[in-house]
C-alpha atoms as a PDB file:
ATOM      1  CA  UNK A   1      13.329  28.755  16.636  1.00  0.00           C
ATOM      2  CA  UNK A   2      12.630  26.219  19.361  1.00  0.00           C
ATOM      3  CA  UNK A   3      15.560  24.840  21.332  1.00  0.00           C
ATOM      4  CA  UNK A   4      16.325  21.404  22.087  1.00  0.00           C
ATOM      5  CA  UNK A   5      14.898  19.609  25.286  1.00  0.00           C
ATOM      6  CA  UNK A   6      15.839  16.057  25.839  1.00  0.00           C
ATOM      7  CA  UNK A   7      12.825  13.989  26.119  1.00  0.00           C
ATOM      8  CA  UNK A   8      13.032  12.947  29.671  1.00  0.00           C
ATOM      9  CA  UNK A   9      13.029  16.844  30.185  1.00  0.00           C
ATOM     10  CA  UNK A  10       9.703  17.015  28.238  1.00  0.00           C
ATOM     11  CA  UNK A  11       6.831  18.243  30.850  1.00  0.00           C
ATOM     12  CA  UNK A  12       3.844  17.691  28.346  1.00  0.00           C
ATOM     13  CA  UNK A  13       2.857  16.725  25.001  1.00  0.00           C
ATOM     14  CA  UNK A  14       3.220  19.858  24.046  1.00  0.00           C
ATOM     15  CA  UNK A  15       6.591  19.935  24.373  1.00  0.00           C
ATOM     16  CA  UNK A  16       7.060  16.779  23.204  1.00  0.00           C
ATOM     17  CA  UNK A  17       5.370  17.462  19.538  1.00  0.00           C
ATOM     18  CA  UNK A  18       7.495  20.472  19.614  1.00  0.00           C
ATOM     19  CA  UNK A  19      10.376  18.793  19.893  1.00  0.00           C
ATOM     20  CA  UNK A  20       8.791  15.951  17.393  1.00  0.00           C
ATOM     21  CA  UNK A  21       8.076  19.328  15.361  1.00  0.00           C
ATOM     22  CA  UNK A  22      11.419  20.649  15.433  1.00  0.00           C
ATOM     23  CA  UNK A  23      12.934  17.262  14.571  1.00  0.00           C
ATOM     24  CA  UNK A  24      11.234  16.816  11.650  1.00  0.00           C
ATOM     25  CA  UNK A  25      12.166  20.278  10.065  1.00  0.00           C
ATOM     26  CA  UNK A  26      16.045  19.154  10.581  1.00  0.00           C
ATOM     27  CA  UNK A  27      14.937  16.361   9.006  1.00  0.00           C
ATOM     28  CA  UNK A  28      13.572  17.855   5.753  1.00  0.00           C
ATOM     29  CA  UNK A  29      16.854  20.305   5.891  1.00  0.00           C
ATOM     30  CA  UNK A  30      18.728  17.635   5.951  1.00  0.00           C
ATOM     31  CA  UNK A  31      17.026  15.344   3.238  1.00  0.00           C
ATOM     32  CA  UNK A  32      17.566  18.886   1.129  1.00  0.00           C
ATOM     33  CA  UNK A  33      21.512  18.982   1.680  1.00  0.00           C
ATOM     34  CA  UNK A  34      21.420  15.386   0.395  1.00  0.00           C
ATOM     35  CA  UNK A  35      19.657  16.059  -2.722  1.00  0.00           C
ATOM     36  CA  UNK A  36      22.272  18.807  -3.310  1.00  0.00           C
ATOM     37  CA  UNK A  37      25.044  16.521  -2.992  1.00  0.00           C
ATOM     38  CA  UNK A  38      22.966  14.178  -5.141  1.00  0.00           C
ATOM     39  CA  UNK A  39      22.837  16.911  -7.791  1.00  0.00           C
ATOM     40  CA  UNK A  40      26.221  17.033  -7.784  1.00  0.00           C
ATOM     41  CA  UNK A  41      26.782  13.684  -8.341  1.00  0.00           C
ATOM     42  CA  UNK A  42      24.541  14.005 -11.493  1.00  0.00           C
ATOM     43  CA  UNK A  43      26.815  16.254 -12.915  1.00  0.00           C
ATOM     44  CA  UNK A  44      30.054  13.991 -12.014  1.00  0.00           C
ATOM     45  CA  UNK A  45      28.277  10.723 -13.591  1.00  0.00           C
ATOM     46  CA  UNK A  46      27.502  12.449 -16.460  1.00  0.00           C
ATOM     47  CA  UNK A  47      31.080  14.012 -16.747  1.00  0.00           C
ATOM     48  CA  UNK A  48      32.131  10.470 -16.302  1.00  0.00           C
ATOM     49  CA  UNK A  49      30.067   8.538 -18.450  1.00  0.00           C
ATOM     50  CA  UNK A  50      28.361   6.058 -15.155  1.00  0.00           C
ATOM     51  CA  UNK A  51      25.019   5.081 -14.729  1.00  0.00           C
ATOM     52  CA  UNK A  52      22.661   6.607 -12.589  1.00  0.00           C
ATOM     53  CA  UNK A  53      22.291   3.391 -10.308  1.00  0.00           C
ATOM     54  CA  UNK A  54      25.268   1.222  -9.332  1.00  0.00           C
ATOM     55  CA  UNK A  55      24.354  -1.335  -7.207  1.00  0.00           C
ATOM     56  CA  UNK A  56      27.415  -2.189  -4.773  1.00  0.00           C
ATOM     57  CA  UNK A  57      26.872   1.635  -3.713  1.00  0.00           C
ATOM     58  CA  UNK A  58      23.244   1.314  -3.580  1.00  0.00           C
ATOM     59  CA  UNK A  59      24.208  -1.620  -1.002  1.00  0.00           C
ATOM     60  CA  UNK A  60      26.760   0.174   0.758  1.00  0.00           C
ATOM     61  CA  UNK A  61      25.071   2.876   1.524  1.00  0.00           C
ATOM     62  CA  UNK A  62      21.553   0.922   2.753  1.00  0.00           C
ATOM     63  CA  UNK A  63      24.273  -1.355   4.999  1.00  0.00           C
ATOM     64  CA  UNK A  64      25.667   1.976   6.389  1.00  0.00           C
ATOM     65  CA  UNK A  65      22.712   3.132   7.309  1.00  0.00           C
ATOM     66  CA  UNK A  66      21.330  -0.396   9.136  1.00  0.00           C
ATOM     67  CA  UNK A  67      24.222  -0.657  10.473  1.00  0.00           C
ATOM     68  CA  UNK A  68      23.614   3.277  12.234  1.00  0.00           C
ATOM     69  CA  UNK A  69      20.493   2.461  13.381  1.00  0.00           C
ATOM     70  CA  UNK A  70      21.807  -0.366  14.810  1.00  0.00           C
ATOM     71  CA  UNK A  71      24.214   1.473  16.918  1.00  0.00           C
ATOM     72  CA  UNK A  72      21.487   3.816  18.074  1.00  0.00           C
ATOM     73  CA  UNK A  73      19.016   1.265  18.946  1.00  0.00           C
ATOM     74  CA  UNK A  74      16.817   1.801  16.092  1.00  0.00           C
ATOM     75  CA  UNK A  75      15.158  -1.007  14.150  1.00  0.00           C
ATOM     76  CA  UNK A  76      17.640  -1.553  11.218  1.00  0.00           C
ATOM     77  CA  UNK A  77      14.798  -2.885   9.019  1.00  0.00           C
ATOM     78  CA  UNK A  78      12.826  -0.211   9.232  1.00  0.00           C
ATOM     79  CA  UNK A  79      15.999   2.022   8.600  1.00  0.00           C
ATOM     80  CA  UNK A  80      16.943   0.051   5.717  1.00  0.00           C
ATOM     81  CA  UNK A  81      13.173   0.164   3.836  1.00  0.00           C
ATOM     82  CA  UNK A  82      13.418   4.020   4.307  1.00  0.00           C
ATOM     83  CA  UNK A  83      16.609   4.196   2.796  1.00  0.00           C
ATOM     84  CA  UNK A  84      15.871   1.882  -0.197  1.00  0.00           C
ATOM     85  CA  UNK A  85      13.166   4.367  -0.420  1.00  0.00           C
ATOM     86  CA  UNK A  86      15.287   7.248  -0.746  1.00  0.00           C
ATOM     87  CA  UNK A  87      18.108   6.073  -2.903  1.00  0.00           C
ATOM     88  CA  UNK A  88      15.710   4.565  -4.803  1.00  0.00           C
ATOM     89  CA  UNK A  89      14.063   8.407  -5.506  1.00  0.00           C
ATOM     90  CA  UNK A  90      17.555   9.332  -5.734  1.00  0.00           C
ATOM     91  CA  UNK A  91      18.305   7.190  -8.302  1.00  0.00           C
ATOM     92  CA  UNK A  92      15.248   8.309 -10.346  1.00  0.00           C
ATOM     93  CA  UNK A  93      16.067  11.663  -9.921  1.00  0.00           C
ATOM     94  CA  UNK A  94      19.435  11.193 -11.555  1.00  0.00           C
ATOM     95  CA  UNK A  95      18.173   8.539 -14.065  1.00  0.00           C
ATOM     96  CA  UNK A  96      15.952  11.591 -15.615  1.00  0.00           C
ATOM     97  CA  UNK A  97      18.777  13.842 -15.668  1.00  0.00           C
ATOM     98  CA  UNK A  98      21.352  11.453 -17.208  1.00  0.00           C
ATOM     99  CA  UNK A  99      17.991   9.910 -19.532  1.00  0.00           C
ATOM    100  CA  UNK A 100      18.294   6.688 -18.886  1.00  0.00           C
ATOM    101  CA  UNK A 101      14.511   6.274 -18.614  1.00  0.00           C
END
């Protein structure tokens, strides 16, 4: 497993898209652990008789994530299209489970 270099430290490209590289499988793991957790909330809406999309969460949790890229400098549109993205697959992902489509 590679380790971490900061960027400034980065010598070459190489070790730049390894880093890139590296990133981006911690990125996947990560996306993983949240479909776990989004599993789990399939089970807990179903217990509990909710939809699969509830839309003040849906809009807390897109305005959590601008507001994260805003306080790491990233652009919070682009951070909130991804996540509309992704709760939007989430959301279909528990919508077939709980068969509301």
């Amino acid at each position: 497993m590679s380790t971490e270099t900061p960027p400034q430290d980065c010598q070459s490209m190489a070790e730049v898209r390894a880093q890139i590289d590296r990133l981006d499988i911690e990125l996947v793991q990560l996306l993983a652990a949240r479909a776990g957790y989004i599993d789990r909330a399939i089970q807990l809406k179903q217990a509990n008789g909710w939809p699969a999309r509830i839309p003040e969460r849906v809009e807390e949790v897109v305005m959590n994530a601008r507001a994260a890229a805003e306080g790491e400098g990233l652009d919070p549109d682009l951070i909130e299209g991804l996540w509309r993205q992704l709760v939007d697959w989430s959301i279909a992902r528990e919508a077939r489970v709980i068969r509301e489509e």
